[in-house]
PDB file of N, CA and C in Angstrom:
ATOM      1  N   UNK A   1     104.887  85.278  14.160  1.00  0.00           N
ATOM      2  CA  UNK A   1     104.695  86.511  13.436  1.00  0.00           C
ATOM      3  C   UNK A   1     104.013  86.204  12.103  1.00  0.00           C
ATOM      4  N   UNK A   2     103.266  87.009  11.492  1.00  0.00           N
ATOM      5  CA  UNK A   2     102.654  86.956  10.482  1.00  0.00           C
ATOM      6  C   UNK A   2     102.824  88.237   9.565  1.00  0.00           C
ATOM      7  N   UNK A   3     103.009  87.883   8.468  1.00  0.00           N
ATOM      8  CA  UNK A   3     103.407  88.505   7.107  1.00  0.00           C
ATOM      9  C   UNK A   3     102.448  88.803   6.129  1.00  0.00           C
ATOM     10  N   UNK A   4     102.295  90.100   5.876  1.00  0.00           N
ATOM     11  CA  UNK A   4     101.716  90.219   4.723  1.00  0.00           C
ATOM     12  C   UNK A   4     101.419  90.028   3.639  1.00  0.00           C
ATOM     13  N   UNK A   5     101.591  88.685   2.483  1.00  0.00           N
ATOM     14  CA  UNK A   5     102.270  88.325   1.366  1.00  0.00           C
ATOM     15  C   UNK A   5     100.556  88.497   0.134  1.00  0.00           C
ATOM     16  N   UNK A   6     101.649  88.523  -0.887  1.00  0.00           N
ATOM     17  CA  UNK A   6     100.962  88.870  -2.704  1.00  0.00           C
ATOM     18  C   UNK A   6     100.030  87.548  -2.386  1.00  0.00           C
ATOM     19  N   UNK A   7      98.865  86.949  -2.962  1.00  0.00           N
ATOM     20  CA  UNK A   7      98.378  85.776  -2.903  1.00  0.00           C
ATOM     21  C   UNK A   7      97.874  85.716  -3.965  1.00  0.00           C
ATOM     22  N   UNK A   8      96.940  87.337  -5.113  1.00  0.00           N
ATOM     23  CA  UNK A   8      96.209  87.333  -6.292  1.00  0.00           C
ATOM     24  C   UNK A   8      97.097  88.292  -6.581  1.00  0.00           C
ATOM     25  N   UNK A   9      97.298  88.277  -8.326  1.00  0.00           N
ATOM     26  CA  UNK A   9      96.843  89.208  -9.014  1.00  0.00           C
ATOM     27  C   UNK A   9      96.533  89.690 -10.524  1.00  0.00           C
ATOM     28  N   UNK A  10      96.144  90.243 -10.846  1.00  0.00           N
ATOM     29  CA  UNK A  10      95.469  90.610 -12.370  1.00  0.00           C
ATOM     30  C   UNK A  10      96.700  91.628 -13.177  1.00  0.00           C
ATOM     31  N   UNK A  11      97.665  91.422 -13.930  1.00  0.00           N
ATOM     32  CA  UNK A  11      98.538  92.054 -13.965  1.00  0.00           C
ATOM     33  C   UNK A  11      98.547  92.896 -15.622  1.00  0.00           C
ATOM     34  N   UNK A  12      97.743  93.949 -15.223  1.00  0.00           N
ATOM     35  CA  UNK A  12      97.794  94.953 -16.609  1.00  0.00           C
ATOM     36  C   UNK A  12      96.480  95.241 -17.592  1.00  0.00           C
ATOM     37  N   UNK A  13      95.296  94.959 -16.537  1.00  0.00           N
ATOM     38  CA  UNK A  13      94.071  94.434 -16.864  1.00  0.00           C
ATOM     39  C   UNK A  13      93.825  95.915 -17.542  1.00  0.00           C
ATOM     40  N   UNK A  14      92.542  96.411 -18.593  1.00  0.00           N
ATOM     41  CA  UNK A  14      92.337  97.557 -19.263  1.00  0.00           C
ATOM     42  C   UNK A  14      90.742  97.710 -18.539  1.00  0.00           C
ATOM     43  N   UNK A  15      90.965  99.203 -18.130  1.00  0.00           N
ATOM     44  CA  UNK A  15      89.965  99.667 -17.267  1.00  0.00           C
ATOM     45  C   UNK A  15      89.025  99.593 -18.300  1.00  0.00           C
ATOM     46  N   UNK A  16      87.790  99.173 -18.152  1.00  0.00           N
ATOM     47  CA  UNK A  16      86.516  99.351 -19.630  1.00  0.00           C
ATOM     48  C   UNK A  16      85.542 100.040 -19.214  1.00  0.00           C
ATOM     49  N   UNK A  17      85.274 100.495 -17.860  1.00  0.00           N
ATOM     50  CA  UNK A  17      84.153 101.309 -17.003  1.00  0.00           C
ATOM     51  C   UNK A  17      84.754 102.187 -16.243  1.00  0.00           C
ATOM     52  N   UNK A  18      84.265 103.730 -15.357  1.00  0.00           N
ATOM     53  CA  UNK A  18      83.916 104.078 -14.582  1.00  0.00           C
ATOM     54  C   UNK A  18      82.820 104.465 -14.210  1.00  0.00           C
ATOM     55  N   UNK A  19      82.113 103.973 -13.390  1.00  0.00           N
ATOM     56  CA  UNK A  19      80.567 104.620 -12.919  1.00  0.00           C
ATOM     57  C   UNK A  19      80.618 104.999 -11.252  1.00  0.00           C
ATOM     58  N   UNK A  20      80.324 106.569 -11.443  1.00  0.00           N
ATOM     59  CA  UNK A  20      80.915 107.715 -10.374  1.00  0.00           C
ATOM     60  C   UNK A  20      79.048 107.242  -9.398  1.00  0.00           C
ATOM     61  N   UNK A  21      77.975 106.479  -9.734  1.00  0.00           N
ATOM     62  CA  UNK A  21      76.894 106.237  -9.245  1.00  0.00           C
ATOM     63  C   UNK A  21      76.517 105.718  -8.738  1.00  0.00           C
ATOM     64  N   UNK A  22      78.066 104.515  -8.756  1.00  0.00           N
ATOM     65  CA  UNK A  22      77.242 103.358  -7.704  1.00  0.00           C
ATOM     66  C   UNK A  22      77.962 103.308  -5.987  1.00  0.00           C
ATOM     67  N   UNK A  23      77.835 102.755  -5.691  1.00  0.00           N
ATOM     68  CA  UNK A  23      77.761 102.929  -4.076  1.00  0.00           C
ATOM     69  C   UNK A  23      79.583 102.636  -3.944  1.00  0.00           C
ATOM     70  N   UNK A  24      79.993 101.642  -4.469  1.00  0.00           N
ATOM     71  CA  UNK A  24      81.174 101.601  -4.249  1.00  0.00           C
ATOM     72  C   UNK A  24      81.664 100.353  -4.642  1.00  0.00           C
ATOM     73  N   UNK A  25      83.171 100.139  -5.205  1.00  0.00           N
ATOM     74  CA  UNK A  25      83.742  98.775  -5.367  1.00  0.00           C
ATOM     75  C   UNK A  25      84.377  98.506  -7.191  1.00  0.00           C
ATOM     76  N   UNK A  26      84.641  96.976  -7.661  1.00  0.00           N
ATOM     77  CA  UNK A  26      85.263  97.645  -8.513  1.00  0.00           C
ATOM     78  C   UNK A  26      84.761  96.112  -9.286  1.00  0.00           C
ATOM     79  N   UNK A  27      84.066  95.762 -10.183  1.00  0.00           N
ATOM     80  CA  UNK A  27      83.724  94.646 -10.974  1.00  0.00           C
ATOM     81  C   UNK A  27      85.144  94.451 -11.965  1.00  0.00           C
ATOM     82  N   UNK A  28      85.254  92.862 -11.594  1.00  0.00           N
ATOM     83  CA  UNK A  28      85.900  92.383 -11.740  1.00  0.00           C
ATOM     84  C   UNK A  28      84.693  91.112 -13.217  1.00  0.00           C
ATOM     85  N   UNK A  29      85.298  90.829 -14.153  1.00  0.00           N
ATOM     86  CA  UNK A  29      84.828  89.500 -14.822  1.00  0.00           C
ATOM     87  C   UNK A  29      85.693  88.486 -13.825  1.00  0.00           C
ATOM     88  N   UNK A  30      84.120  87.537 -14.049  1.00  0.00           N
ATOM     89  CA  UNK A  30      84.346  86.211 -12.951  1.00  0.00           C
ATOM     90  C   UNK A  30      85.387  85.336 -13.222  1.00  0.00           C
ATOM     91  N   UNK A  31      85.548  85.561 -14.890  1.00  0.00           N
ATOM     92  CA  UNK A  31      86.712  84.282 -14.956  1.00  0.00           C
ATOM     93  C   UNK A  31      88.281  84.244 -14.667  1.00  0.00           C
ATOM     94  N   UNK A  32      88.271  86.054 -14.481  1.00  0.00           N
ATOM     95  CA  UNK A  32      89.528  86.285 -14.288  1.00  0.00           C
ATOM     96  C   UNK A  32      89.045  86.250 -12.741  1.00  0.00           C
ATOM     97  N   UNK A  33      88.150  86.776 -11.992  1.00  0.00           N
ATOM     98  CA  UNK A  33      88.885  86.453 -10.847  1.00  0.00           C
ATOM     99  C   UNK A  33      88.898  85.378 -10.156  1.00  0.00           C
ATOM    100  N   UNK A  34      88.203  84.155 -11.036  1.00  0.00           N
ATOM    101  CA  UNK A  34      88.437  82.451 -10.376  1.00  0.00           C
ATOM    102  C   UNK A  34      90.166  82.178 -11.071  1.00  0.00           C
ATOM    103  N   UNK A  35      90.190  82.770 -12.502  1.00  0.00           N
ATOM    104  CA  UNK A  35      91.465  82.474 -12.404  1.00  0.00           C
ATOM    105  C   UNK A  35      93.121  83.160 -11.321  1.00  0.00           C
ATOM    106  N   UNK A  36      92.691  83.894 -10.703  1.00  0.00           N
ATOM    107  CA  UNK A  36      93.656  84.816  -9.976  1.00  0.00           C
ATOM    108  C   UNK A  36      93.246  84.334  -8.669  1.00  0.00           C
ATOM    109  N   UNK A  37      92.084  83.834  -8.259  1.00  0.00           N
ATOM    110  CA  UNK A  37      91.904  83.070  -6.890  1.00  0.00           C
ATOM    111  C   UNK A  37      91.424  84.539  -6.070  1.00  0.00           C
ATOM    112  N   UNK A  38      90.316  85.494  -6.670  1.00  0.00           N
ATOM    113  CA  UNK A  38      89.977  86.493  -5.898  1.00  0.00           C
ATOM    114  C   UNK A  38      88.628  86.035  -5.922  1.00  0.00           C
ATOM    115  N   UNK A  39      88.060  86.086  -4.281  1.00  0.00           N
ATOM    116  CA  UNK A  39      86.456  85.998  -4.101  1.00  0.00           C
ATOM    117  C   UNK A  39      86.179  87.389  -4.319  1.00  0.00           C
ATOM    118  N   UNK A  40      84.344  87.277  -4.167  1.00  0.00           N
ATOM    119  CA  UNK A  40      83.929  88.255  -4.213  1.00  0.00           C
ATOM    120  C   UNK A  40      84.147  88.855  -2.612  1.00  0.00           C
ATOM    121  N   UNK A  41      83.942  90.484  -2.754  1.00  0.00           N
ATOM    122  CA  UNK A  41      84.136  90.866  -1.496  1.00  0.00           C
ATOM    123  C   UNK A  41      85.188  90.851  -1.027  1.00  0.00           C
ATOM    124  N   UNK A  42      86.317  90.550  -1.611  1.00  0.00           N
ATOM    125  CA  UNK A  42      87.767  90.297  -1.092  1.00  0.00           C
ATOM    126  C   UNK A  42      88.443  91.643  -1.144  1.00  0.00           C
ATOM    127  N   UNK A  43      88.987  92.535  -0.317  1.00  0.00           N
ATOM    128  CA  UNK A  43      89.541  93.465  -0.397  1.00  0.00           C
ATOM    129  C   UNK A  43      90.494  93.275  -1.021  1.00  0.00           C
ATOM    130  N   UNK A  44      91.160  94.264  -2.450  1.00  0.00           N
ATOM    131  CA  UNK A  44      92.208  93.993  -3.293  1.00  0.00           C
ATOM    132  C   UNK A  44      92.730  95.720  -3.263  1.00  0.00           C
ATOM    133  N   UNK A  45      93.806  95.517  -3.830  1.00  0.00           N
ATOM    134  CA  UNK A  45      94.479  97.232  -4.127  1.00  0.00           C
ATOM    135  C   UNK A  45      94.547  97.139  -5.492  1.00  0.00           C
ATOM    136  N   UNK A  46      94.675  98.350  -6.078  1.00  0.00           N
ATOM    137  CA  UNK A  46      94.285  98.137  -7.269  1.00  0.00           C
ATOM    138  C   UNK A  46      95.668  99.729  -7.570  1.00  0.00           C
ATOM    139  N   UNK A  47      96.523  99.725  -8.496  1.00  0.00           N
ATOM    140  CA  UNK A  47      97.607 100.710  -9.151  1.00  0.00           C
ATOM    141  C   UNK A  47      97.424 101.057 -10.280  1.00  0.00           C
ATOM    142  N   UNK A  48      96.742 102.104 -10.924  1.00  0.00           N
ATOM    143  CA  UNK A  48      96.657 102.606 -12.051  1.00  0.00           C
ATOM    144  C   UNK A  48      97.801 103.232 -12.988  1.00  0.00           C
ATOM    145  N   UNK A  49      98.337 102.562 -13.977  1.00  0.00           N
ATOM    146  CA  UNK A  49      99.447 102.684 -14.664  1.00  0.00           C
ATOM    147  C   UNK A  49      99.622 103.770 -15.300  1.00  0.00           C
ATOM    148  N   UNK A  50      98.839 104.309 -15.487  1.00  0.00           N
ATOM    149  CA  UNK A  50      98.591 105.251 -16.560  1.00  0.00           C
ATOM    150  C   UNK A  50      98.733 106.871 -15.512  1.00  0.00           C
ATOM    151  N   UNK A  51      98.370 106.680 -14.308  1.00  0.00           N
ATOM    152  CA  UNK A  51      98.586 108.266 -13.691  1.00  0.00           C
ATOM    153  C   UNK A  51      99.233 108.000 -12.263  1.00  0.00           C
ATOM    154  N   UNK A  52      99.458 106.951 -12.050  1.00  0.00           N
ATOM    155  CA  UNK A  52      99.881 106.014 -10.670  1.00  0.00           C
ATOM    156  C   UNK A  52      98.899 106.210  -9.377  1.00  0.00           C
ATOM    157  N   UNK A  53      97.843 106.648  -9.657  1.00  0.00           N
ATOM    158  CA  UNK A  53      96.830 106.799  -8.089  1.00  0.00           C
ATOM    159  C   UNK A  53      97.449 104.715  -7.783  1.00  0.00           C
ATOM    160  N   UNK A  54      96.273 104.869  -6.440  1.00  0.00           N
ATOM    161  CA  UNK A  54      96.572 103.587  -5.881  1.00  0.00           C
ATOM    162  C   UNK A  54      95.361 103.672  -4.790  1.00  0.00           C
ATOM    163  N   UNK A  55      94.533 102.655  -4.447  1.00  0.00           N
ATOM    164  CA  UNK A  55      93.355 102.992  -3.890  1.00  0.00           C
ATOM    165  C   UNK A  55      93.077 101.201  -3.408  1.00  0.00           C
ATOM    166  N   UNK A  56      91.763 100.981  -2.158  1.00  0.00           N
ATOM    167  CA  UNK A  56      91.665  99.957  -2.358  1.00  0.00           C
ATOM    168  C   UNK A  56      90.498 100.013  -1.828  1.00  0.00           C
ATOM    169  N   UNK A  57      89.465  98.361  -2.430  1.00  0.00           N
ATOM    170  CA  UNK A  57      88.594  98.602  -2.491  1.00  0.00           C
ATOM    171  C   UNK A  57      88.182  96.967  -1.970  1.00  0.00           C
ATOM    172  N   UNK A  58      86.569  96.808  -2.448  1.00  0.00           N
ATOM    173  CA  UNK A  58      86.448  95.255  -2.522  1.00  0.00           C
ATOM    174  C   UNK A  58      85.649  94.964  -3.806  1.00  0.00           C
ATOM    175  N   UNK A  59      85.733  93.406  -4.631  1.00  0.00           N
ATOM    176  CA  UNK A  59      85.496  92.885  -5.405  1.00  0.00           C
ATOM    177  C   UNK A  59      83.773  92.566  -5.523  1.00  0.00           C
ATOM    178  N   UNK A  60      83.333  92.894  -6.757  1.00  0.00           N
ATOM    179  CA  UNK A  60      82.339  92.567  -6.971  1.00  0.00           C
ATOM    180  C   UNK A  60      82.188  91.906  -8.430  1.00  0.00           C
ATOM    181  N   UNK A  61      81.526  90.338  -8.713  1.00  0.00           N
ATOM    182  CA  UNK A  61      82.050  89.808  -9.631  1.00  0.00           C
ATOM    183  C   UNK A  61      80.853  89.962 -10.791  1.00  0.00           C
ATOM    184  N   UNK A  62      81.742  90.411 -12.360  1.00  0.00           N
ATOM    185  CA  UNK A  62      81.035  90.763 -13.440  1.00  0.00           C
ATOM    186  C   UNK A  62      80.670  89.907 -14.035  1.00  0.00           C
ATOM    187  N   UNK A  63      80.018  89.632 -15.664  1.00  0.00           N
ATOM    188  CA  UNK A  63      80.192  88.794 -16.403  1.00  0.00           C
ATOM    189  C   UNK A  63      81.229  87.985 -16.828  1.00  0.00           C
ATOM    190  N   UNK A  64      81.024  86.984 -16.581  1.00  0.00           N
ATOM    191  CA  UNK A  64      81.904  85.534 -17.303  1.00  0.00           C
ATOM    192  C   UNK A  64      82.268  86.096 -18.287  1.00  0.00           C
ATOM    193  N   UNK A  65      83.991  86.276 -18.892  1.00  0.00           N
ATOM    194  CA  UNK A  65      84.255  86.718 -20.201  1.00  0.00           C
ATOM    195  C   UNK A  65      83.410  87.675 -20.778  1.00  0.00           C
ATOM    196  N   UNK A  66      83.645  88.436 -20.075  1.00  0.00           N
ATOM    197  CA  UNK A  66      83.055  89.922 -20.932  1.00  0.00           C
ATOM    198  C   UNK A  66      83.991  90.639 -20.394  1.00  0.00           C
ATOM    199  N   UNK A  67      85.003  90.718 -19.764  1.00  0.00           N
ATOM    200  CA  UNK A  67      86.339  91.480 -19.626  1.00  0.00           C
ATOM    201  C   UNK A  67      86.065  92.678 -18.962  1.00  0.00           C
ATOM    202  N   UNK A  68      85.031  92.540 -18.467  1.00  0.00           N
ATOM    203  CA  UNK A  68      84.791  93.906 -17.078  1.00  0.00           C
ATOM    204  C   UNK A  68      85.894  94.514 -16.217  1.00  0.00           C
ATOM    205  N   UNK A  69      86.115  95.361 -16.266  1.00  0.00           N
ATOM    206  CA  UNK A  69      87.266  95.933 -15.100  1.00  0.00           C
ATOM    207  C   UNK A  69      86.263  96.906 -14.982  1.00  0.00           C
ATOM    208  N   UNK A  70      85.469  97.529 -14.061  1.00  0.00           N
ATOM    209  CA  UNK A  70      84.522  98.515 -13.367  1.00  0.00           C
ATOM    210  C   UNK A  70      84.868  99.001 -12.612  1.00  0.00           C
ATOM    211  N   UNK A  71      85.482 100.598 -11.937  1.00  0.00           N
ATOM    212  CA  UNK A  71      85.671 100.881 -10.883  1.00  0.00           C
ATOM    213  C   UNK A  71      84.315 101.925 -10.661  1.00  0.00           C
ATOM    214  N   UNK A  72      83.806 101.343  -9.411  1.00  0.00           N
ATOM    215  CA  UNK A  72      82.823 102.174  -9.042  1.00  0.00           C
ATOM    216  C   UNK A  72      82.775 103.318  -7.423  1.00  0.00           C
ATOM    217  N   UNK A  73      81.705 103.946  -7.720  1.00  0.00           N
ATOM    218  CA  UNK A  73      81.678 104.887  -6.624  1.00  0.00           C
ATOM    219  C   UNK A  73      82.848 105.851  -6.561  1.00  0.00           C
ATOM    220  N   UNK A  74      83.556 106.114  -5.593  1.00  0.00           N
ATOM    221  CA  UNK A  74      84.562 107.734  -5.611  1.00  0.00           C
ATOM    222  C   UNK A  74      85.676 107.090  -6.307  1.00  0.00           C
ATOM    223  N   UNK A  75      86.236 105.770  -6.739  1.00  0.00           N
ATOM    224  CA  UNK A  75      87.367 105.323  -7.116  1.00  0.00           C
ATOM    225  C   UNK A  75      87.201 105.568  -8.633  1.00  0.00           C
ATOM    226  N   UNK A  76      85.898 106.070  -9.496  1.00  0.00           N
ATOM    227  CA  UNK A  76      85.463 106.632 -10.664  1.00  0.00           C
ATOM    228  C   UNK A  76      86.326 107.128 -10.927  1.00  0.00           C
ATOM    229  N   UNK A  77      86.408 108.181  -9.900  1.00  0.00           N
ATOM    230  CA  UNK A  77      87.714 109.335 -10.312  1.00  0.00           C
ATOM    231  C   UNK A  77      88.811 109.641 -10.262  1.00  0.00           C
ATOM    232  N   UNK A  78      89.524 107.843 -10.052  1.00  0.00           N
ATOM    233  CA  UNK A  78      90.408 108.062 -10.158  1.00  0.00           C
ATOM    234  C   UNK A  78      91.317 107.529 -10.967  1.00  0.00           C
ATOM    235  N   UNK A  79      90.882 106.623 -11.790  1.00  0.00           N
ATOM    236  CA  UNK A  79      90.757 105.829 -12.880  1.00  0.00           C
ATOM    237  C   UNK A  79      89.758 105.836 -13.596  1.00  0.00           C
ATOM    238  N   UNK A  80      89.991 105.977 -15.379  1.00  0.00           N
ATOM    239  CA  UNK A  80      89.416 106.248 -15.925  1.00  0.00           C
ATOM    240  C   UNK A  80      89.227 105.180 -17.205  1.00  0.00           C
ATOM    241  N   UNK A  81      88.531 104.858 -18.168  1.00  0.00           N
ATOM    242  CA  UNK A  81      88.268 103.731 -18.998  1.00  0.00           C
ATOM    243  C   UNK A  81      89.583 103.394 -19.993  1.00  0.00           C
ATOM    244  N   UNK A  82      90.248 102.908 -20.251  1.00  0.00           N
ATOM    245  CA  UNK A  82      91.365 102.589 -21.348  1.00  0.00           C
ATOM    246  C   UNK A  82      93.040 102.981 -20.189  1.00  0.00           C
ATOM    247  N   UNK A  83      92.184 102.879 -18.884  1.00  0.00           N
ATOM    248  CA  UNK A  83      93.730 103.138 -18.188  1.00  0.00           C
ATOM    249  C   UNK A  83      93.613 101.663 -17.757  1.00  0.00           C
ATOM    250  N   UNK A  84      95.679 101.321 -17.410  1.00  0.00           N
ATOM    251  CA  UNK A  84      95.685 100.022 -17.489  1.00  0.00           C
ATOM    252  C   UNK A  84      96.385  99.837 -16.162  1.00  0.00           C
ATOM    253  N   UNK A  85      95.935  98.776 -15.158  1.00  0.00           N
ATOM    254  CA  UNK A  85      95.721  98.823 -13.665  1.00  0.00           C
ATOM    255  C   UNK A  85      96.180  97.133 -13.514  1.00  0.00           C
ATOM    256  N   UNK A  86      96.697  96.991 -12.251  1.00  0.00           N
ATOM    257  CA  UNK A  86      97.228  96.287 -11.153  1.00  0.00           C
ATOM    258  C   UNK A  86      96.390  96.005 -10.359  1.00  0.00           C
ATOM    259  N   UNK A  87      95.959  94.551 -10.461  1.00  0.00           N
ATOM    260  CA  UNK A  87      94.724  94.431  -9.457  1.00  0.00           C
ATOM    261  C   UNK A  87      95.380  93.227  -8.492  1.00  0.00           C
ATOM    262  N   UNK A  88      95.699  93.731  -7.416  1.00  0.00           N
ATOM    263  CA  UNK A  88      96.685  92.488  -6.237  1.00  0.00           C
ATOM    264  C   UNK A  88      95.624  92.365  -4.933  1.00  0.00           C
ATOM    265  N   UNK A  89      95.333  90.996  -4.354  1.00  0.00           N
ATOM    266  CA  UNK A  89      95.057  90.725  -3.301  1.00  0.00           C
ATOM    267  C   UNK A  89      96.043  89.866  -2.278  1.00  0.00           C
ATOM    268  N   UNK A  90      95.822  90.506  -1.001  1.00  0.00           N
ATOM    269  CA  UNK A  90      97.038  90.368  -0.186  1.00  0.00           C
ATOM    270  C   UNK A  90      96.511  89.143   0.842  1.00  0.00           C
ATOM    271  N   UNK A  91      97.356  87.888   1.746  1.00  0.00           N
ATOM    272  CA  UNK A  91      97.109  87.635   2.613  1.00  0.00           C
ATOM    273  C   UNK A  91      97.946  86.985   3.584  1.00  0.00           C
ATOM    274  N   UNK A  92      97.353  87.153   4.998  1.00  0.00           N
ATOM    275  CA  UNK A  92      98.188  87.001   6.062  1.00  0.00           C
ATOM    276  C   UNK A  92      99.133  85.665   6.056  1.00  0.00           C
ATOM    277  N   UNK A  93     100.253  85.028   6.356  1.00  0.00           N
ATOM    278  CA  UNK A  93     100.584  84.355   6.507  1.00  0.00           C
ATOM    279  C   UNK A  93     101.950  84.040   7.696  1.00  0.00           C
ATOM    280  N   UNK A  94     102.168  83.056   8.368  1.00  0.00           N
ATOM    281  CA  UNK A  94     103.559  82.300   8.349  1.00  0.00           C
ATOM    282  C   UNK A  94     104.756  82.612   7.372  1.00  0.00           C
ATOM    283  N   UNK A  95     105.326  82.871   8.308  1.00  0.00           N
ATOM    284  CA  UNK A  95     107.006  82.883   7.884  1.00  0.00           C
ATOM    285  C   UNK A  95     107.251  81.479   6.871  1.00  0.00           C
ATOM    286  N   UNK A  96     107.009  80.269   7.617  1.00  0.00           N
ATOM    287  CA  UNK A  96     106.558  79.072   7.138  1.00  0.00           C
ATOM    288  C   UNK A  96     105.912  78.633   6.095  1.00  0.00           C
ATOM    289  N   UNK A  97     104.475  79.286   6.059  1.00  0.00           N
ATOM    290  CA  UNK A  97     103.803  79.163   5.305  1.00  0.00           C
ATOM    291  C   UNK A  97     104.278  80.028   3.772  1.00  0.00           C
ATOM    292  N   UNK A  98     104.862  81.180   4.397  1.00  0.00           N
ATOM    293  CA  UNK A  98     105.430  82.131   3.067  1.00  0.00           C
ATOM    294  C   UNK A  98     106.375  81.978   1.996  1.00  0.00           C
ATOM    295  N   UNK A  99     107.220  80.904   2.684  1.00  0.00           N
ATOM    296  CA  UNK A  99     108.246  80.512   2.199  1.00  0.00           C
ATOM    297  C   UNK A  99     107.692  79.342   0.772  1.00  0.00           C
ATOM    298  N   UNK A 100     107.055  78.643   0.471  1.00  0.00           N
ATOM    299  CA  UNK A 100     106.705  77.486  -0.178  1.00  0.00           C
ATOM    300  C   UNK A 100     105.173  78.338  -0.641  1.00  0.00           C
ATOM    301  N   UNK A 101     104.964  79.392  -0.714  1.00  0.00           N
ATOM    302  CA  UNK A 101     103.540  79.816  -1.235  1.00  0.00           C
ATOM    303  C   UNK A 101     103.531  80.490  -2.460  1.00  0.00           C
ATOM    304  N   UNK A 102     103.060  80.617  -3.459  1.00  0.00           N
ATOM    305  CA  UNK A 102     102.855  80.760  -4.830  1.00  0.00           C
ATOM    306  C   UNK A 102     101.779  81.630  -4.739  1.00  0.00           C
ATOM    307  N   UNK A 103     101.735  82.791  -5.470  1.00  0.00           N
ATOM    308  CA  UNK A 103     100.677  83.486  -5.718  1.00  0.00           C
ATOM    309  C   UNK A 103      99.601  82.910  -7.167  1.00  0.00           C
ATOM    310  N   UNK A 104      98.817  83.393  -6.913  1.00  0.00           N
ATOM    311  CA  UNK A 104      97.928  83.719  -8.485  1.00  0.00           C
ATOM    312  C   UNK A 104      98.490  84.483  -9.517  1.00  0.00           C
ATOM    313  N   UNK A 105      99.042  84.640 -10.443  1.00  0.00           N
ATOM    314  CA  UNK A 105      98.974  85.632 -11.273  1.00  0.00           C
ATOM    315  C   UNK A 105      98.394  85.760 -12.377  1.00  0.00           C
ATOM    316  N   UNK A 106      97.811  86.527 -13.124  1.00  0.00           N
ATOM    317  CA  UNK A 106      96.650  86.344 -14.199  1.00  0.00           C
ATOM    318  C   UNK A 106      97.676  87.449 -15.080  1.00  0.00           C
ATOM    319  N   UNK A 107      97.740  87.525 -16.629  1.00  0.00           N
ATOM    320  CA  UNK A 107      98.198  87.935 -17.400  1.00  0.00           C
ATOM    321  C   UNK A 107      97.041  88.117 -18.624  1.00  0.00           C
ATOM    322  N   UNK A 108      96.241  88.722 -18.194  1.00  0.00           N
ATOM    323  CA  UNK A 108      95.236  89.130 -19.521  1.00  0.00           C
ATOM    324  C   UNK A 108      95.787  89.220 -20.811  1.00  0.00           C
ATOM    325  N   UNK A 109      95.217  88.750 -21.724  1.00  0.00           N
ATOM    326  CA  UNK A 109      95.828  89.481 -23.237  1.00  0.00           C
ATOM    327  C   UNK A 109      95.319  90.925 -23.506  1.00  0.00           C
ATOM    328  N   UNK A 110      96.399  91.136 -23.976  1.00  0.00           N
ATOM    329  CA  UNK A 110      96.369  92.558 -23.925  1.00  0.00           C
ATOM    330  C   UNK A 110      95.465  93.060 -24.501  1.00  0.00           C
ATOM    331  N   UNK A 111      94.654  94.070 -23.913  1.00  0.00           N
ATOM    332  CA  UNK A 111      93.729  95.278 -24.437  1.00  0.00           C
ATOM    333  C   UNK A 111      92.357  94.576 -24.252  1.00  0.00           C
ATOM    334  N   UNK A 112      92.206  93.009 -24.055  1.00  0.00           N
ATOM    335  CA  UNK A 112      90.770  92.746 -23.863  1.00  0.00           C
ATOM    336  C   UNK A 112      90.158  91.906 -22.888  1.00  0.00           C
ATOM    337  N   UNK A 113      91.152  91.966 -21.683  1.00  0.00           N
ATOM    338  CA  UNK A 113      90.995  91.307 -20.678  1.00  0.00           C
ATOM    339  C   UNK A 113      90.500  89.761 -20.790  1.00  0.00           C
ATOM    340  N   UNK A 114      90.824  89.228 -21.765  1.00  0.00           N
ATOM    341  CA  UNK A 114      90.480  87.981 -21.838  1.00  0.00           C
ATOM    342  C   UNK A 114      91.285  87.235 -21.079  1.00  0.00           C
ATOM    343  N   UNK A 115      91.159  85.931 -20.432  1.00  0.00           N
ATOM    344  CA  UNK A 115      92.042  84.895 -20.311  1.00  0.00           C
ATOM    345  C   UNK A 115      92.915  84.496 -21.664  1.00  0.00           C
ATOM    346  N   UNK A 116      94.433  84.198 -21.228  1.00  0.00           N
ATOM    347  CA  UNK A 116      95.112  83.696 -22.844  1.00  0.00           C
ATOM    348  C   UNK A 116      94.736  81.738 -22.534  1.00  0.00           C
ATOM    349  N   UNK A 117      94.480  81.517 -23.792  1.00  0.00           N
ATOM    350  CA  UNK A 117      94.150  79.947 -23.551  1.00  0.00           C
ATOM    351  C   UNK A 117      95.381  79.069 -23.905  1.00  0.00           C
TER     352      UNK A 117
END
């Protein structure tokens, strides 16, 4: 049997974009998502703190430290810039494997999505 388990996530990141124009997806800065262990294209869910929508999408990677959180295309509207969001990627595993597995977790400093050093 195989299990659904947490593997990434970005925990409290500050939305800095919506653009209702582009085709779809949600820019991520690259350094947070090498630090959280999210590729590009990786389907993630994403929980908006601020009004609780919940939506999911896939990763498209921003500038290196420039603290991008972008949600694009119809997810524009549902999150909005200065709202503060839950960005988790999920993956399959072993009972086995689940037991001894460690997620990513990324803890931005607050309000500017930086990595804390």
């Amino acid at each position: 049997m195989y299990l659904e388990i947490l593997k990434s996530k970005i925990h409290r990141a500050v939305v800095t974009e919506a653009n209702l124009s582009y085709v779809g997806s949600i820019t991520i800065d690259v350094a947070l998502m090498e630090a959280a262990n999210i590729l590009p294209g990786e389907k993630v869910q994403i929980v908006d703190n601020n009004n609780g929508a919940r939506l999911e999408t896939y990763v498209i990677p921003g500038e290196r430290n420039s603290g991008v959180i972008c949600l694009n295309g119809a997810a524009a509207r549902l999150v909005q810039p200065g709202d503060v969001v839950i960005i988790m990627a999920y993956a399959w595993m072993t009972a086995e494997e689940a037991a001894d597995f460690k997620p990513s977790v990324v803890f931005p400093l607050e309000g500017t999505n930086k990595l804390i050093s």
